[in-house]
Structure formats: C-alpha cells, structure tokens
C-alpha atoms as a PDB file:
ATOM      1  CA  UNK A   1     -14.408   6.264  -0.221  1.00  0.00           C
ATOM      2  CA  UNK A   2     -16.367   4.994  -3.862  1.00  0.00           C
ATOM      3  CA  UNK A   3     -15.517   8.485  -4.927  1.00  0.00           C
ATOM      4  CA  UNK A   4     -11.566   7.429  -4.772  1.00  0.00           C
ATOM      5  CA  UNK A   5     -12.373   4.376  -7.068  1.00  0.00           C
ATOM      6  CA  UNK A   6     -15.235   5.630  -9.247  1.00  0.00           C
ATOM      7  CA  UNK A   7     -16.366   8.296 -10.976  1.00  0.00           C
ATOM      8  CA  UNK A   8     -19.539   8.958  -8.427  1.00  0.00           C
ATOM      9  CA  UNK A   9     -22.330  11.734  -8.383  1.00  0.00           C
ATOM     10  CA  UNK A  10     -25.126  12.265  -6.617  1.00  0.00           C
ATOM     11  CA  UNK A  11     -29.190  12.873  -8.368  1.00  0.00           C
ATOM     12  CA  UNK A  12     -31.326  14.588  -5.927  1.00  0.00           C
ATOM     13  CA  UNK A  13     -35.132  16.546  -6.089  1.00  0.00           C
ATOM     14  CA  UNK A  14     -33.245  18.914  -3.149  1.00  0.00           C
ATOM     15  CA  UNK A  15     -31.338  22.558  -4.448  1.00  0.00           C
ATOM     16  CA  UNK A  16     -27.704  21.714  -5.089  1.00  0.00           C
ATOM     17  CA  UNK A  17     -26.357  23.935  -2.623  1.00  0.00           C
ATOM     18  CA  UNK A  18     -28.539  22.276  -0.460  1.00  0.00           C
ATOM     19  CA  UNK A  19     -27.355  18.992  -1.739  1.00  0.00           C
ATOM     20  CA  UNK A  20     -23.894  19.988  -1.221  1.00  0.00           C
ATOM     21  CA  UNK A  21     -24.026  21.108   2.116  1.00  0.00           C
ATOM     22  CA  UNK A  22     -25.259  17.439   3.387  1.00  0.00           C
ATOM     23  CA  UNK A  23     -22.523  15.903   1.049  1.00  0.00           C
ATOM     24  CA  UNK A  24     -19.708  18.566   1.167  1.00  0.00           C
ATOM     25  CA  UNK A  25     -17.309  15.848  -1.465  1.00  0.00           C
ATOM     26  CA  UNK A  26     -16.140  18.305  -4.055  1.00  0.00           C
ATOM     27  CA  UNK A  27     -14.379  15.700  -6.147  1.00  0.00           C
ATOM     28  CA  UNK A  28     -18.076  14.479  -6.692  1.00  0.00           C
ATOM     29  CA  UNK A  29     -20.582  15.140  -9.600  1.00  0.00           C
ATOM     30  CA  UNK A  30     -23.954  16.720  -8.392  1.00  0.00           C
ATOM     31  CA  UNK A  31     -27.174  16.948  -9.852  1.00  0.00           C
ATOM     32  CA  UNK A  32     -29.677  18.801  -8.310  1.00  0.00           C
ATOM     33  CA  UNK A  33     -33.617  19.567  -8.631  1.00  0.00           C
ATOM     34  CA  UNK A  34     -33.997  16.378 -10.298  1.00  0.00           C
ATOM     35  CA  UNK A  35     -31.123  16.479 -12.482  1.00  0.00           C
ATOM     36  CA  UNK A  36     -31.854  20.081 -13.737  1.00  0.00           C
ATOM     37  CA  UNK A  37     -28.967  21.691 -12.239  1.00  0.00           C
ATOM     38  CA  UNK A  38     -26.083  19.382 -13.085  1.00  0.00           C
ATOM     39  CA  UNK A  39     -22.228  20.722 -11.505  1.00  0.00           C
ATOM     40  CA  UNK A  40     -18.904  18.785 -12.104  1.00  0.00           C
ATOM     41  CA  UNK A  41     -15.905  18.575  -9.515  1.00  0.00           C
ATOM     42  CA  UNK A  42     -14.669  21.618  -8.459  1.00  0.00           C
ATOM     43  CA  UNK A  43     -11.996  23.313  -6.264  1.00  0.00           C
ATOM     44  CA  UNK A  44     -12.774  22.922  -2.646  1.00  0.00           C
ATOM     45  CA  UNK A  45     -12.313  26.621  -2.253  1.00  0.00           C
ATOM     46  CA  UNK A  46     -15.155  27.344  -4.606  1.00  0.00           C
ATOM     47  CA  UNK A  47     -17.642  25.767  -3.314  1.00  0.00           C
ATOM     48  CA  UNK A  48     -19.482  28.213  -1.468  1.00  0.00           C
ATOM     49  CA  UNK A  49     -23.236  28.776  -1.566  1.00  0.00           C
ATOM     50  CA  UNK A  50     -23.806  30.484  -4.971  1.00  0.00           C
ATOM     51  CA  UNK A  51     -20.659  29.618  -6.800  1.00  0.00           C
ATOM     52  CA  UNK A  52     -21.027  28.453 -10.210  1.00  0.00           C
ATOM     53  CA  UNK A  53     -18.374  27.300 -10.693  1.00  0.00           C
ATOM     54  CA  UNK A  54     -18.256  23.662 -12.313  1.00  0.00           C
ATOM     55  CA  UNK A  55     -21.772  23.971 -13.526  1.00  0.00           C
ATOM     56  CA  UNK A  56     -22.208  21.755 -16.592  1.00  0.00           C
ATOM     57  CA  UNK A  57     -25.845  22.275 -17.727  1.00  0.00           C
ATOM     58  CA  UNK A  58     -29.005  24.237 -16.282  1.00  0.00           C
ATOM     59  CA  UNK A  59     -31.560  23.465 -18.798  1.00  0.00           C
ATOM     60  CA  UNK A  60     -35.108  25.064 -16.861  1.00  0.00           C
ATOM     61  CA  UNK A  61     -33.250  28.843 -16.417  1.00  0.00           C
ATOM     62  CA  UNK A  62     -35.909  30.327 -18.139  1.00  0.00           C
ATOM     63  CA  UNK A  63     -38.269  29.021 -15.452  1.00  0.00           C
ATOM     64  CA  UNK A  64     -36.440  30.349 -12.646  1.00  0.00           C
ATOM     65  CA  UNK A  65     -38.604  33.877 -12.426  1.00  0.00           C
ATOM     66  CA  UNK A  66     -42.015  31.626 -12.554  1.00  0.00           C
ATOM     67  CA  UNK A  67     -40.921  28.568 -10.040  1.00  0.00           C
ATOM     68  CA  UNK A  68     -40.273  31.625  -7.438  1.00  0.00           C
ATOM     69  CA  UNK A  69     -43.467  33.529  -7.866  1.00  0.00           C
ATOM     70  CA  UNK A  70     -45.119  30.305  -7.776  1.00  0.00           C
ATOM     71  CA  UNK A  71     -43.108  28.793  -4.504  1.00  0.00           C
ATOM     72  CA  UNK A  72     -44.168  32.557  -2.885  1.00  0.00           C
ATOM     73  CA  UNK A  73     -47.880  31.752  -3.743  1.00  0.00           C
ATOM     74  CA  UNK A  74     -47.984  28.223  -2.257  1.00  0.00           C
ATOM     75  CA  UNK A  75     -46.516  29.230   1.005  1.00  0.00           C
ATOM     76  CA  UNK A  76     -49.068  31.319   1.652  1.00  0.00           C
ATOM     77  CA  UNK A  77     -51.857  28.877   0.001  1.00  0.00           C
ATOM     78  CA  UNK A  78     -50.329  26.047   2.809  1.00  0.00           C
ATOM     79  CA  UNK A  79     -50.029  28.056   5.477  1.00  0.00           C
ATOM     80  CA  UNK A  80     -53.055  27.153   7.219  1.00  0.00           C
ATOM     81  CA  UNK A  81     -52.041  23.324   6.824  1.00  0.00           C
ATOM     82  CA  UNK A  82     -51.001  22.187   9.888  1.00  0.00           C
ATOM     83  CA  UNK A  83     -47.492  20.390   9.452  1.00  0.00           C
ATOM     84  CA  UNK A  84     -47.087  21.127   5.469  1.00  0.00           C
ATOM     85  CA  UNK A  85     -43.720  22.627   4.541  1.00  0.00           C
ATOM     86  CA  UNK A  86     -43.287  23.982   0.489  1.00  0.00           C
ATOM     87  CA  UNK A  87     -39.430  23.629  -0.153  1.00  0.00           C
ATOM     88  CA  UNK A  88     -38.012  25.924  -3.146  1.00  0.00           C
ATOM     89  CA  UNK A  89     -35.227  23.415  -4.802  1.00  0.00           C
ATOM     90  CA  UNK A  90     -34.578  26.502  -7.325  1.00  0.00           C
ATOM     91  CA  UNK A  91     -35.054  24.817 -10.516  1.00  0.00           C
ATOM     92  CA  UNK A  92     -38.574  22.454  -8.974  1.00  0.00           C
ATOM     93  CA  UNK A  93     -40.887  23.335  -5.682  1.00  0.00           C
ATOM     94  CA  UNK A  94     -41.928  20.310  -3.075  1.00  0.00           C
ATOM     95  CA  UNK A  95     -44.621  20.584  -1.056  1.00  0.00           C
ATOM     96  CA  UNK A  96     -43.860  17.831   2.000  1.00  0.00           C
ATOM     97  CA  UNK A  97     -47.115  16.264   3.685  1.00  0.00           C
ATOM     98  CA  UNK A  98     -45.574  13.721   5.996  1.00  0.00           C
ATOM     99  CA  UNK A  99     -46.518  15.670   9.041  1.00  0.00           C
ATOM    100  CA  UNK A 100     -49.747  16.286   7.542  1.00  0.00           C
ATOM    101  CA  UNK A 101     -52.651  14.789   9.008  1.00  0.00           C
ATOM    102  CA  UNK A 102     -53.636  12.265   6.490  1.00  0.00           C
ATOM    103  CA  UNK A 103     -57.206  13.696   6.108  1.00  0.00           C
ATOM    104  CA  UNK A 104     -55.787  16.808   4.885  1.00  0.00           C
ATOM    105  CA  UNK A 105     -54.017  14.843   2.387  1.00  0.00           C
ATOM    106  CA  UNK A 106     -56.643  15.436  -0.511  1.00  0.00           C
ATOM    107  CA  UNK A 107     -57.448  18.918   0.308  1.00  0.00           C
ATOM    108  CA  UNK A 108     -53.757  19.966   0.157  1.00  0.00           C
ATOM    109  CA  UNK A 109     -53.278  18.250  -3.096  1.00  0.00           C
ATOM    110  CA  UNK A 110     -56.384  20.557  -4.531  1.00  0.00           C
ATOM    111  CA  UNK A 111     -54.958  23.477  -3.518  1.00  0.00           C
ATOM    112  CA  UNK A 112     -51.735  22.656  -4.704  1.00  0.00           C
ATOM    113  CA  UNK A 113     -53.623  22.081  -8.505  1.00  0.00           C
ATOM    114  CA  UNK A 114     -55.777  25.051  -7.990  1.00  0.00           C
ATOM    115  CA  UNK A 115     -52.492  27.340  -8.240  1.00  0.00           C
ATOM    116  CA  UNK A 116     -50.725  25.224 -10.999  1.00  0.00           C
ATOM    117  CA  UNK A 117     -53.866  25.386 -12.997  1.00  0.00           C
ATOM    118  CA  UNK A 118     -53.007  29.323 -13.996  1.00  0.00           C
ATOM    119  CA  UNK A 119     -48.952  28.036 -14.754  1.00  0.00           C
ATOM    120  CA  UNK A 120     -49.664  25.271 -17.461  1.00  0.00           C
ATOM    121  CA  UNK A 121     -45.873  25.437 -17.984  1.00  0.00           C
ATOM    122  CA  UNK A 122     -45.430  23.555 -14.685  1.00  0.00           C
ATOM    123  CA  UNK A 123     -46.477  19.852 -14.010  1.00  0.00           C
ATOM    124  CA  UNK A 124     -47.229  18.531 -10.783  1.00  0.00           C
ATOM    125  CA  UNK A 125     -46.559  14.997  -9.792  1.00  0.00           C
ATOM    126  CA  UNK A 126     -46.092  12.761  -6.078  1.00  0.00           C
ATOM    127  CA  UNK A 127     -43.358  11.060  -4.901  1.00  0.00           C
ATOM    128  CA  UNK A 128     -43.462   9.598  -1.089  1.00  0.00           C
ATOM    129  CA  UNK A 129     -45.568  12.028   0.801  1.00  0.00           C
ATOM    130  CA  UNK A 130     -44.329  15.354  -1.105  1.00  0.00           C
ATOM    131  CA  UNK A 131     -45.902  16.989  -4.379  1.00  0.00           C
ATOM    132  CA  UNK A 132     -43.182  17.734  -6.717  1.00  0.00           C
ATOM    133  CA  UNK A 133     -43.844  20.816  -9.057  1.00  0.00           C
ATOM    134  CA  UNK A 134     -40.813  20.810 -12.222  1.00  0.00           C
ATOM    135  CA  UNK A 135     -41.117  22.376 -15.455  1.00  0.00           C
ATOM    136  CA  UNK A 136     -42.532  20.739 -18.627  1.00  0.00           C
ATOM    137  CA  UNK A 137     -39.681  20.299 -20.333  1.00  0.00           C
ATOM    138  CA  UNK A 138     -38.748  16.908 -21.430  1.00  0.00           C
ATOM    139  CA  UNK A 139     -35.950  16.043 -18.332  1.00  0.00           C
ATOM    140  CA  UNK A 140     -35.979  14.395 -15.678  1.00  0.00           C
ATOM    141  CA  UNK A 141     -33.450  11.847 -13.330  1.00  0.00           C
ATOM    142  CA  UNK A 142     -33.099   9.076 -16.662  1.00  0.00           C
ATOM    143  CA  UNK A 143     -31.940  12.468 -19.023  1.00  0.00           C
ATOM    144  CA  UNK A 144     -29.478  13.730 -15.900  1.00  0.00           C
ATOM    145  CA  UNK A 145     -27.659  10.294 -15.852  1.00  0.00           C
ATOM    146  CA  UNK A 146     -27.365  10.242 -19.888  1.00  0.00           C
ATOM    147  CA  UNK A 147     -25.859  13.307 -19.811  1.00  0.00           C
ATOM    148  CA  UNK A 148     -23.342  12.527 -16.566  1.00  0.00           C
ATOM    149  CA  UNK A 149     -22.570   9.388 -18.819  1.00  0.00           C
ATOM    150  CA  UNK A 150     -21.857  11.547 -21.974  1.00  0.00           C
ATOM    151  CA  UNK A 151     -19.438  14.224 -19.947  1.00  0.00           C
ATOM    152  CA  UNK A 152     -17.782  11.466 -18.599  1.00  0.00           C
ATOM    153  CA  UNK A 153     -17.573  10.026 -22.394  1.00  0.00           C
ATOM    154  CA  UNK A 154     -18.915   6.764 -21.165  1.00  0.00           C
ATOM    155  CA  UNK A 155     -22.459   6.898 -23.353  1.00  0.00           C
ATOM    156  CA  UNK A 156     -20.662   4.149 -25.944  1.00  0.00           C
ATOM    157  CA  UNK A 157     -18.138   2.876 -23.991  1.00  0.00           C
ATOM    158  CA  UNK A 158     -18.316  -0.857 -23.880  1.00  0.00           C
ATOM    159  CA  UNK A 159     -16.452  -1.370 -20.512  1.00  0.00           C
ATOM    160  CA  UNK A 160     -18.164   0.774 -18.165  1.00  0.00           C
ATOM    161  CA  UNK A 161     -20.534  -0.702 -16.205  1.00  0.00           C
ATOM    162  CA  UNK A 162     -23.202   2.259 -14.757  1.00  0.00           C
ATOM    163  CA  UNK A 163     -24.537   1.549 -11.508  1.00  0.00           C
ATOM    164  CA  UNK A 164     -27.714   4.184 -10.009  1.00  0.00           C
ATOM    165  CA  UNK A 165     -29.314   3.212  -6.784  1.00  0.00           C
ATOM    166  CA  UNK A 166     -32.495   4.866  -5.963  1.00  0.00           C
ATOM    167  CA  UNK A 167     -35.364   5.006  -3.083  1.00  0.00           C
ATOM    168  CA  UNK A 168     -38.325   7.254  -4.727  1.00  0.00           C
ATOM    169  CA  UNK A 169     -40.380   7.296  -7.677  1.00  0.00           C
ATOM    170  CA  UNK A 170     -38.373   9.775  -9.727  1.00  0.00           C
ATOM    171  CA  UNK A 171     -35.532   7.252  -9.761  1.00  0.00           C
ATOM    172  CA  UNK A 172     -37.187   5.197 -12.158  1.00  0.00           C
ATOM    173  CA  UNK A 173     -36.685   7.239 -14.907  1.00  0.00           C
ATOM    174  CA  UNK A 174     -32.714   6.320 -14.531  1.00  0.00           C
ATOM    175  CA  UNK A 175     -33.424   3.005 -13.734  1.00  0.00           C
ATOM    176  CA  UNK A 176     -35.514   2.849 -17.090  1.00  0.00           C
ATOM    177  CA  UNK A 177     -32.106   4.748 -19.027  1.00  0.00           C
ATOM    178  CA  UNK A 178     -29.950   1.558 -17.742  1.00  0.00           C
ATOM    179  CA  UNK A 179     -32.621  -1.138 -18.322  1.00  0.00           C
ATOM    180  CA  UNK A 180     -32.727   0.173 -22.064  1.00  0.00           C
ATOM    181  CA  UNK A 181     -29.262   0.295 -22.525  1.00  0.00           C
ATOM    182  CA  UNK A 182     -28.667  -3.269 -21.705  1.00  0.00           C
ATOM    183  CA  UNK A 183     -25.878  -1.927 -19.764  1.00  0.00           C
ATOM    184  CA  UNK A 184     -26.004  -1.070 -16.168  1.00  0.00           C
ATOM    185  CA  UNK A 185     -27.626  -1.883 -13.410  1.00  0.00           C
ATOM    186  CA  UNK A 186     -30.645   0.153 -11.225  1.00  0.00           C
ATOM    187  CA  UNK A 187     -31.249  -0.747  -7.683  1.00  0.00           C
ATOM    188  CA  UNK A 188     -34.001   0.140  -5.678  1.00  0.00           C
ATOM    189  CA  UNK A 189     -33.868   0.854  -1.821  1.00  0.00           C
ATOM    190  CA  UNK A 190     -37.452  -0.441  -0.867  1.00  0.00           C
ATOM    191  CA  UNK A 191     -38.263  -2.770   2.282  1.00  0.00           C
ATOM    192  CA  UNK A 192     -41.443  -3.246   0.333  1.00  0.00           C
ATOM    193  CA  UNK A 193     -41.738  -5.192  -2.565  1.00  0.00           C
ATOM    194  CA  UNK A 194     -42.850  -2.952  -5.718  1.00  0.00           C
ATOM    195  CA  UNK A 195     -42.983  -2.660  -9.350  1.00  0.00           C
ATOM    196  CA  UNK A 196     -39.611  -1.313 -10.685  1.00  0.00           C
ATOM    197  CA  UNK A 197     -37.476  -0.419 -13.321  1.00  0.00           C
ATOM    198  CA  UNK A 198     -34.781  -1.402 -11.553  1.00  0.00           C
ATOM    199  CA  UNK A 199     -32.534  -4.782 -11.725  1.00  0.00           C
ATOM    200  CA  UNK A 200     -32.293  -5.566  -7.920  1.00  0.00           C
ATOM    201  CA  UNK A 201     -33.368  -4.155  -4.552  1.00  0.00           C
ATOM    202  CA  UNK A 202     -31.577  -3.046  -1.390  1.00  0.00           C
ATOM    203  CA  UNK A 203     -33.625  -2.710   1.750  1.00  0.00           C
ATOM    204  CA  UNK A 204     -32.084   0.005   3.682  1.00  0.00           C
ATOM    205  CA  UNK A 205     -29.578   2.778   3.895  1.00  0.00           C
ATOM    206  CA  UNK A 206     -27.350   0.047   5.832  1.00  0.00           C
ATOM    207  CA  UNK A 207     -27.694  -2.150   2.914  1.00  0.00           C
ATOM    208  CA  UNK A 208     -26.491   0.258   0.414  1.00  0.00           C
ATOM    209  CA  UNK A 209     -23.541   0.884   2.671  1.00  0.00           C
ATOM    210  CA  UNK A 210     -22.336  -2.603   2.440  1.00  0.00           C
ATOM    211  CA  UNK A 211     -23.143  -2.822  -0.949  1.00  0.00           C
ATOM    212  CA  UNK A 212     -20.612  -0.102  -1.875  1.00  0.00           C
ATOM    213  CA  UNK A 213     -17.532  -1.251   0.626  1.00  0.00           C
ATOM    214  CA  UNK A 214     -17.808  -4.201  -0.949  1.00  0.00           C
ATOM    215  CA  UNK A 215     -17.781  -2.653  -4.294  1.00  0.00           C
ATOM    216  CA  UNK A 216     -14.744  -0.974  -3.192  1.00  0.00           C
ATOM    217  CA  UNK A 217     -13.219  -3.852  -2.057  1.00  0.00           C
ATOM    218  CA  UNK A 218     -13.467  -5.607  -4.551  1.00  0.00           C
ATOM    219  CA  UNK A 219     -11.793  -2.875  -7.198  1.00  0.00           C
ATOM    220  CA  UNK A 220      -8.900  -2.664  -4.608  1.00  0.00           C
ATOM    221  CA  UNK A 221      -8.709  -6.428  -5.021  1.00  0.00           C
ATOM    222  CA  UNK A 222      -8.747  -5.988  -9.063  1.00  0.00           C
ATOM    223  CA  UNK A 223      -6.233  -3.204  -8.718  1.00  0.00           C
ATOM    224  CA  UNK A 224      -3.698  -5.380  -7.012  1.00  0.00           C
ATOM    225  CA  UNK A 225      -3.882  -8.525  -9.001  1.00  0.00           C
ATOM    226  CA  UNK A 226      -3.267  -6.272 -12.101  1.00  0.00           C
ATOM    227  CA  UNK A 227      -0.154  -4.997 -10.734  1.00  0.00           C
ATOM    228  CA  UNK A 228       1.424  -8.472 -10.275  1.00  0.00           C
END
C-alpha cells in the first residue's frame, strides 16, 4: 500500500530476481546485490526471471565472469562446513554461517580470505552471521539511494523528505547519505541498542509495519484536507 502513496524501492545484498520473487510489486524500484543492480518499474508482463527490462544502472558488469568463478571455488572450499551455505547474488557472493557451529566460525572466515587473497579486486566484509564478498569499486547501499534519489530528480529537491529503514550493517552507508544531507531520515530495525548512522530505531518487523500504515494514513489525511 506505501507504494500507492510514495515513490518506494527496495535495497537488498540478495540477486534481484531473487529480490523480486519475495516482493513480486512491479510498480516498485529494486536494487539488488547491495545496490549494484538497480531496475525501475516495469510492466508486470516483463518481469520474468532474466528480463532486463527497466534496468537503470549495473555498475560491477565487468566483475560478473570473476564473482562466478569465485562463488564456484567457495562452494567447494565450504563444503565440508557443516551448516554453511555460499549464496551467488550475481553482482556480490554471501557466505551464511548462522547454522554454523560457532567454533567453526573463525576457521570458515580463513578459508573464505585464503581464496579472496588470489582476487584482490574483491573485498570481503561481515554483516550478521554472513561474509559478504562485492567488488572494489567505490558503491555500496549510501551510492544506490543517491542515485534512486537522482532518477527520481529528488537529489535537490527541497520538499522531499527521504525516508530508508534498515536492519544490517550495510544499511549504514544510506543512513550516513541522509544524515549528510540534512535531509531525510534513517531508521534502524535493532531490538538492541547500537551505534548508528541512523536518526531513530524500530524494534521489529511489526514495528516497521505500523510505522508505514501510519505513514500512509497520514498522506491520505493530507490528501483530503487539500482537496477541501
């Protein structure tokens, strides 16, 4: 329903045909592998696994070839990890470790930098219990939402007011874009209290839910008055 009233999209680390199929809103903006595969609204018809259709910006296609070989060679590298899973989100990897016993945590992570060490064109970093492997380039969630705002041609706009709501560490690269811009708010989704780029907090999924009919509500209350 905040699709009908705003102009919404969705930042994920997961594939965007992945992302889509859990969403399946094709009036929405996506943007997938950590903003690196960023797609626009498009015709319900055409959004079948695979279709590019709507696709706005790709900017790590040259790393495509080297993300797969690599996702091939950690498969095989995990496989004798009880409970690891390595997730290919086309344009980033993730190696999950939350069925991991926790001893094996360490260990994992070595062998994980052990294969990156021969791609120095791919960085490794955590987010909650999963290794994220994206390219070096200079992009991440915070770049993603500046260039959403730009398509959109809000970037100067004085009376938009950007809101990004977040649960993992990636997010505060966005939440740092809005915090700059003096415009905008971040909130983090976090029952625990943490250091954060971001202006306020929700504690749960339920939370967030709330949060945005009552956003809603209140722009079908503003709607109305301005009628009369």
């Amino acid at each position: 329903d905040i699709a009908r009233h705003f102009p919404t999209a969705i930042v994920s680390g997961r594939c965007l045909d992945k992302l889509f199929s859990f969403v399946r809103l094709a009036e929405l903006y996506y943007a997938g592998s950590h903003g690196m595969d960023i797609k626009g609204p498009t015709n319900r018809r055409s959004t079948k696994k695979g279709n590019n259709d709507g696709v706005l910006l790709q900017p790590a296609n040259e790393f495509l070839p080297m993300i797969n070989e690599v996702y091939k060679i950690l498969v095989q590298k995990t496989k004798c990890v009880p409970g690891a899973m390595v997730e290919n989100n086309k344009f980033c990897l993730s190696v999950h470790f939350r069925c991991v016993d926790e001893k094996s945590w360490a260990p994992l992570a070595e062998q994980v930098s052990l294969v990156l060490n021969e791609y120095p064109k791919l960085k490794l970093t955590q987010g909650r219990k999963v290794l994220e492997i994206r390219p070096t380039i200079k992009w991440d969630k915070g770049r993603a939402l500046e260039f959403l705002l730009e398509s959109l041609g809000f970037a100067n706009s004085n009376n938009v007011f950007p809101i990004y709501i977040g649960d993992d560490r990636t997010d505060e690269d966005a939440f740092k874009v809005l915090s700059n811009r003096g415009q905008g708010s971040g909130i983090l989704v976090s029952k625990i209290p943490k250091e954060t780029n971001a202006s306020f907090t929700l504690q749960d999924p339920s939370e967030v839910g709330e949060f945005l009919r009552h956003l809603v509500d209140w722009e079908r209350t503003s709607s109305r008055s301005h009628k009369l």
